[in-house]
Protein backbone atom coordinates (compact mmCIF):
# COMPACT_ATOMS: atom_id res chain seq x y z
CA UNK A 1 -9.46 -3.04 50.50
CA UNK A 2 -7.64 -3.13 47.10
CA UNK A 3 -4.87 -1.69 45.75
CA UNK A 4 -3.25 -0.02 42.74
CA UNK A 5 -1.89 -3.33 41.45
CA UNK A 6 -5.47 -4.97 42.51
CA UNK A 7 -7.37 -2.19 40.67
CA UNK A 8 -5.67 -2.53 37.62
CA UNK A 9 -6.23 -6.07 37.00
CA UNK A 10 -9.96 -5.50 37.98
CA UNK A 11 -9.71 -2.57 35.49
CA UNK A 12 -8.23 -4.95 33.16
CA UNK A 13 -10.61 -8.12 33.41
CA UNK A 14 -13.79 -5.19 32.73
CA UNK A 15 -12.03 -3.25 29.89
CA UNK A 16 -9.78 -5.14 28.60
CA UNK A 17 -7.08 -1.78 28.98
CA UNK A 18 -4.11 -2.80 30.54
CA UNK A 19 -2.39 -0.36 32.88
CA UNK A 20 0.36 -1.64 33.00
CA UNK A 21 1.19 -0.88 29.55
CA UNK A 22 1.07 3.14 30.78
CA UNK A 23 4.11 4.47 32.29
CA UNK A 24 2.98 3.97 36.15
CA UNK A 25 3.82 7.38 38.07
CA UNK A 26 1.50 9.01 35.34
CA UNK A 27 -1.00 6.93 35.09
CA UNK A 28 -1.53 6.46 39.26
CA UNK A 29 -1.37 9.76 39.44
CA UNK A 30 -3.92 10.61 36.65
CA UNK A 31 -6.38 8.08 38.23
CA UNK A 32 -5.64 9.06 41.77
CA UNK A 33 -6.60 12.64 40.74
CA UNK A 34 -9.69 11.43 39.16
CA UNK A 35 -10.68 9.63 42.37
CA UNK A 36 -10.67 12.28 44.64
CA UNK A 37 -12.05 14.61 42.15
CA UNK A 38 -15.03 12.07 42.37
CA UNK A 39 -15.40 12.16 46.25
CA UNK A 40 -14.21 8.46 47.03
CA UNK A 41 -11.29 7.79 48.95
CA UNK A 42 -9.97 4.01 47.71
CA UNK A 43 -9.85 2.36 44.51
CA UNK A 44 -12.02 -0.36 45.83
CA UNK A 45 -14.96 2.47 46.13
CA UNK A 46 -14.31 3.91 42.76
CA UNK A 47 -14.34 0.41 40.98
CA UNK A 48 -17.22 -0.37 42.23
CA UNK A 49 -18.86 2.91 41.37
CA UNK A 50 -17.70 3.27 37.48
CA UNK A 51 -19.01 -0.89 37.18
CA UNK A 52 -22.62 0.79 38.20
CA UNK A 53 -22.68 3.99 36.84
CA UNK A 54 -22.26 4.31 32.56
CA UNK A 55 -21.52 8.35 33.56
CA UNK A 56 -18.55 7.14 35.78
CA UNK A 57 -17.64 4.70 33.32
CA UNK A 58 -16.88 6.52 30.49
CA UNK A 59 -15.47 9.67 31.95
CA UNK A 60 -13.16 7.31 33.26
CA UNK A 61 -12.37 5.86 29.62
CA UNK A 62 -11.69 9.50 28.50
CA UNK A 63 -9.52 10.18 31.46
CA UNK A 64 -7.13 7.30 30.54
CA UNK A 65 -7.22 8.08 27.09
CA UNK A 66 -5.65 11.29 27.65
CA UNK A 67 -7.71 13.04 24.72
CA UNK A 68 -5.95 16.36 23.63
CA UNK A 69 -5.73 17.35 19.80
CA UNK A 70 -6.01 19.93 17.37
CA UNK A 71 -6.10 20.26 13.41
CA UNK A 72 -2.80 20.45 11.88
CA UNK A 73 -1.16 20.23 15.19
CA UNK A 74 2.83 21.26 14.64
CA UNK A 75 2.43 23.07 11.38
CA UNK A 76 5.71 22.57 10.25
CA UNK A 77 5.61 18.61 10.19
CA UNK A 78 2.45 18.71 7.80
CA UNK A 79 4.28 20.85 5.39
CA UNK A 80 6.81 18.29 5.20
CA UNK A 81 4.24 15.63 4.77
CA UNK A 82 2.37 18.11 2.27
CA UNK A 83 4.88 18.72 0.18
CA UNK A 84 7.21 15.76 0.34
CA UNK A 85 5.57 12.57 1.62
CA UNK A 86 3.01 12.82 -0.21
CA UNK A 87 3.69 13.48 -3.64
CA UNK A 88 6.84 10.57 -3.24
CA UNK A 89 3.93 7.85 -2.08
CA UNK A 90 1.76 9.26 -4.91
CA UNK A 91 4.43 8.35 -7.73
CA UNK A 92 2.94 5.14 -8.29
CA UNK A 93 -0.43 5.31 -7.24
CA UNK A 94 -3.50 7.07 -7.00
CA UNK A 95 -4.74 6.51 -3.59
CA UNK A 96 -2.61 6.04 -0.52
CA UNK A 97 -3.86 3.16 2.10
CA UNK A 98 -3.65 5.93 5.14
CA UNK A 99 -4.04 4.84 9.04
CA UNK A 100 -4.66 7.62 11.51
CA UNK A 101 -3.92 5.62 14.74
CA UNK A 102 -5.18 6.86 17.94
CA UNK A 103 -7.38 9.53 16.25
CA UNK A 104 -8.71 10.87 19.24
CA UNK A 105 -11.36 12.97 18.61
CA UNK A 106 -10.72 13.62 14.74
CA UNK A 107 -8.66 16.49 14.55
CA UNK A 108 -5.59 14.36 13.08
CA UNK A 109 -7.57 12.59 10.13
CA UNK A 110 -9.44 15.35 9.27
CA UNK A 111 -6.06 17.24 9.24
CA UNK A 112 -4.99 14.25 6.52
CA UNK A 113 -8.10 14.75 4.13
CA UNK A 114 -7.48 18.84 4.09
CA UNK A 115 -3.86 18.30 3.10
CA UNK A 116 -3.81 15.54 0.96
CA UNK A 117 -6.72 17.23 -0.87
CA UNK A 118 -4.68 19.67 -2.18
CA UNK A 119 -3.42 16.84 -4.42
CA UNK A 120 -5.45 14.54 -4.89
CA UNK A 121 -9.91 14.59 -5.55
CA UNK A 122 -11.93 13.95 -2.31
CA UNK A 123 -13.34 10.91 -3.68
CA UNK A 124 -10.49 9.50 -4.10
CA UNK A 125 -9.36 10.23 -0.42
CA UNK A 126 -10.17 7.51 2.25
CA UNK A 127 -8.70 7.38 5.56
CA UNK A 128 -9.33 4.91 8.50
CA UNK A 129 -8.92 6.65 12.17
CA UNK A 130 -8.96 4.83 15.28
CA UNK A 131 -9.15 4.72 18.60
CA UNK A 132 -9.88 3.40 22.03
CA UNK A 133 -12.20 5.90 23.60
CA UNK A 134 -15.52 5.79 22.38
CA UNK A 135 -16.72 9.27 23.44
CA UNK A 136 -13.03 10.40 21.40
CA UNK A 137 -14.82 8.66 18.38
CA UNK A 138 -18.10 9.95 18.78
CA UNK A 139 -17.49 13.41 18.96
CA UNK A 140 -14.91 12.77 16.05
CA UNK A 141 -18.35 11.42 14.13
CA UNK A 142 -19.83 14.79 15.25
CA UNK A 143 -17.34 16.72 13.75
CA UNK A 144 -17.87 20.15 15.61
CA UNK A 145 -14.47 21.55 17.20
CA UNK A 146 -14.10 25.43 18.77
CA UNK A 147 -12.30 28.17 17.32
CA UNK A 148 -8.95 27.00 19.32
CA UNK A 149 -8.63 23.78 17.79
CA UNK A 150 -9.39 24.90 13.86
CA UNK A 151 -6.79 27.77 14.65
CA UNK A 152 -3.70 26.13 12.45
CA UNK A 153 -5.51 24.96 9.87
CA UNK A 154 -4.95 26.78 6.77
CA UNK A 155 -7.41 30.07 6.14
CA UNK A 156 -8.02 28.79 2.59
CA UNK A 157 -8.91 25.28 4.06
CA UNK A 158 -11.07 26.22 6.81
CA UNK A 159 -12.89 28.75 4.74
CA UNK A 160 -13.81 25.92 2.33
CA UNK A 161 -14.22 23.00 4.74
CA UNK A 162 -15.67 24.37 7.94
CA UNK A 163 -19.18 25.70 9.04
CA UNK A 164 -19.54 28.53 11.14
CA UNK A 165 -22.04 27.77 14.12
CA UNK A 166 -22.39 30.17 17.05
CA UNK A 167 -18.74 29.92 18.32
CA UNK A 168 -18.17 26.56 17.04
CA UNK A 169 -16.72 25.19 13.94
CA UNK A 170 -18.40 22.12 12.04
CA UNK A 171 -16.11 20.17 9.66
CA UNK A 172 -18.45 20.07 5.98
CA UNK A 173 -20.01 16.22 4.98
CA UNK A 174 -17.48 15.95 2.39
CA UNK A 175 -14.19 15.87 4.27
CA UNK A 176 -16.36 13.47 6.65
CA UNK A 177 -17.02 10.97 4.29
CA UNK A 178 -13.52 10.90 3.72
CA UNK A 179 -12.87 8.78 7.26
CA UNK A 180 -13.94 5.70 8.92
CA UNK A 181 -14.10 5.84 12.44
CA UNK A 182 -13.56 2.36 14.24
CA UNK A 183 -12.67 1.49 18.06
CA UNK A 184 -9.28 0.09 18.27
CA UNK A 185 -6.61 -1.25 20.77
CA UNK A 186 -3.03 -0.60 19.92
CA UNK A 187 -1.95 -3.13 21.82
CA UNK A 188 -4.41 -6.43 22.04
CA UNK A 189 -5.95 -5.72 18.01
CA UNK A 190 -4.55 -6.57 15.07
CA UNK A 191 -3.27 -4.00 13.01
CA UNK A 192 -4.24 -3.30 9.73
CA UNK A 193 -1.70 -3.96 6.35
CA UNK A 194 -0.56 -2.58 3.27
CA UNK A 195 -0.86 0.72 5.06
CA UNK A 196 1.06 3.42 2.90
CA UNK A 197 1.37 6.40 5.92
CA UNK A 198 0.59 4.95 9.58
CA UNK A 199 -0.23 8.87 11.81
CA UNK A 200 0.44 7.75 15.12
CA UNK A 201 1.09 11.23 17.35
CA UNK A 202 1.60 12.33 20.66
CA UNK A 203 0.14 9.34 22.50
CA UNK A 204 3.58 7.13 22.83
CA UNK A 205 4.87 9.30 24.57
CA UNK A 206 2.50 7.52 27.62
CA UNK A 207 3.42 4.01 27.24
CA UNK A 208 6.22 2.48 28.65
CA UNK A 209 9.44 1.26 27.05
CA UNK A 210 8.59 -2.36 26.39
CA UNK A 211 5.42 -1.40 25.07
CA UNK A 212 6.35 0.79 22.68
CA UNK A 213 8.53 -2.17 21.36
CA UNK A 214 5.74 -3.78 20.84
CA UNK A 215 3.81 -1.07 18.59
CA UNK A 216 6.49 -0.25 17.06
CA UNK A 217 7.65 -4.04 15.56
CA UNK A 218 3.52 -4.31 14.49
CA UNK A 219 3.64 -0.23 13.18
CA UNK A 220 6.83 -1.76 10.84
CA UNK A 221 4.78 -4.83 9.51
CA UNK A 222 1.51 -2.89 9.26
CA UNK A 223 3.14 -0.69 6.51
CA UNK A 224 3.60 -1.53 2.94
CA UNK A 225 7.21 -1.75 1.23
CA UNK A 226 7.35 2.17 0.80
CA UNK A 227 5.36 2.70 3.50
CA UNK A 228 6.12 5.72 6.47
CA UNK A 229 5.14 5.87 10.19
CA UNK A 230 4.99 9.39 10.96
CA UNK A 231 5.23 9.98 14.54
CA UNK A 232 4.51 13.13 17.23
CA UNK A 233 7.31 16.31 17.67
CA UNK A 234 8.24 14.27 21.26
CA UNK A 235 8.52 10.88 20.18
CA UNK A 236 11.91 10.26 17.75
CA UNK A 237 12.30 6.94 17.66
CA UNK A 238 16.07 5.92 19.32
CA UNK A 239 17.84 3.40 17.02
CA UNK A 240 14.50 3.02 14.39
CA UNK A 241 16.55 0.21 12.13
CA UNK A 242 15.90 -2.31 16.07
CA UNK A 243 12.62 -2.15 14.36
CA UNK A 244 13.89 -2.36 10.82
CA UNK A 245 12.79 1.34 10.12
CA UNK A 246 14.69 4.06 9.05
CA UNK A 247 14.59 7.43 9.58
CA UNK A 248 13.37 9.44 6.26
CA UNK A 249 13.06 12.77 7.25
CA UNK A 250 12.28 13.84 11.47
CA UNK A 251 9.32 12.39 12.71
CA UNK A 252 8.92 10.44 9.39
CA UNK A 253 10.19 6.72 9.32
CA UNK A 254 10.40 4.37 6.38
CA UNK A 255 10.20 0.76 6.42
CA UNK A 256 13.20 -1.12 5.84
């Protein structure tokens, strides 16, 4: 019969997710739940299940990825970036290289387009959003969200960029085209460069200290000279200039 440490190299070899990566009370206990939510009673049994069943499989994807978002999630920190971050990376240029890292299902980069449409024209606007969850990205792709998770975006925004249907909410083609969704490990891919704003929210928060370190040293050489890493309300970054970043404003970090 296997255990924890067992099942997470088996989970590892199939997925290429490391567990270890996770902070381990959290994660165990996440998975643990899962299990006996499922009916099995060992990890051996549940491995063996999610290999055979796709159903299995990806709910247990989702689970890990701990998927929970909303549009212009703390509203204060997007005024900020509205009003100040923004307009400073726009001195010298007219479009901004933007990175929405672990997107989940959309609500972040779709938050971007909204607000940095307000300054600059949509066509202009183009945003890559990533992240590991497939299903996250899919229903990103979709684009449909309920009335709690549009409920901070501005009324003059949603009005113009959201479709009513039944009690849903459908963000319009326009703001869609604006994004390009892509699959994406923070910690085994390479980043991408040149990146004027790096979003990376609420999901560091799960990782453990060393591999933070890690994200955080490729976050720094992902951005460009003036770039900014703007990171979730939990997640300050202790002693930023370790990583040769600086903090700009809170939450908002500038390469040094």
């Amino acid at each position: 019969m296997i255990n924890y440490e067992k099942f997470k190299e088996k989970v590892y070899k199939k997925t290429g997710i490391n567990l270890s990566y996770y902070k381990e009370r959290q994660m165990k206990r996440r998975i643990d739940s899962l299990i006996k939510r499922n009916n099995f009673t060992n990890y051996e049994d549940y491995y063996n299940a999610i290999t055979k069943d796709k159903k299995l499989f990806d709910e247990f994807i989702n689970y890990l990825t701990i998927n929970v978002s909303e549009f212009f999630r703390n509203s204060s920190q997007w005024t900020i970036l509205q009003k100040e971050i923004f307009p400073a990376l726009l001195k010298n240029k007219k479009t901004l290289k933007i990175w929405s890292a672990a997107c989940s299902t959309g609500d972040e980069p779709y938050s971007l387009v909204m607000a940095l449409s307000e300054l600059v024209p949509l066509k202009s606007i183009k945003i890559l959003a990533t992240d590991l969850d497939k299903e996250a990205i899919n229903k990103a792709k979709n684009g449909v969200y309920s009335k709690k998770s549009i409920e901070n975006v501005p009324k003059h925004l949603a009005s113009k960029y959201f479709e009513k249907i039944g009690d849903a909410y459908k963000v319009c083609d326009d703001i869609k085209a604006c994004v390009q969704f892509k699959q994406h490990n923070l910690l085994n891919d390479k980043y991408p460069d040149q990146c004027d704003l790096i979003v990376c929210r609420n999901v560091m928060i799960y990782f453990t200290e060393e591999s933070k370190e890690i994200m955080y040293k490729k976050f720094h050489d992902a951005l460009n000279d003036e770039g900014i890493l703007f990171v979730g309300s939990t997640e300050q970054i202790i002693l930023p200039t370790r990583y040769n970043l600086d903090s700009h404003r809170t939450f908002f970090y500038k390469k040094i």
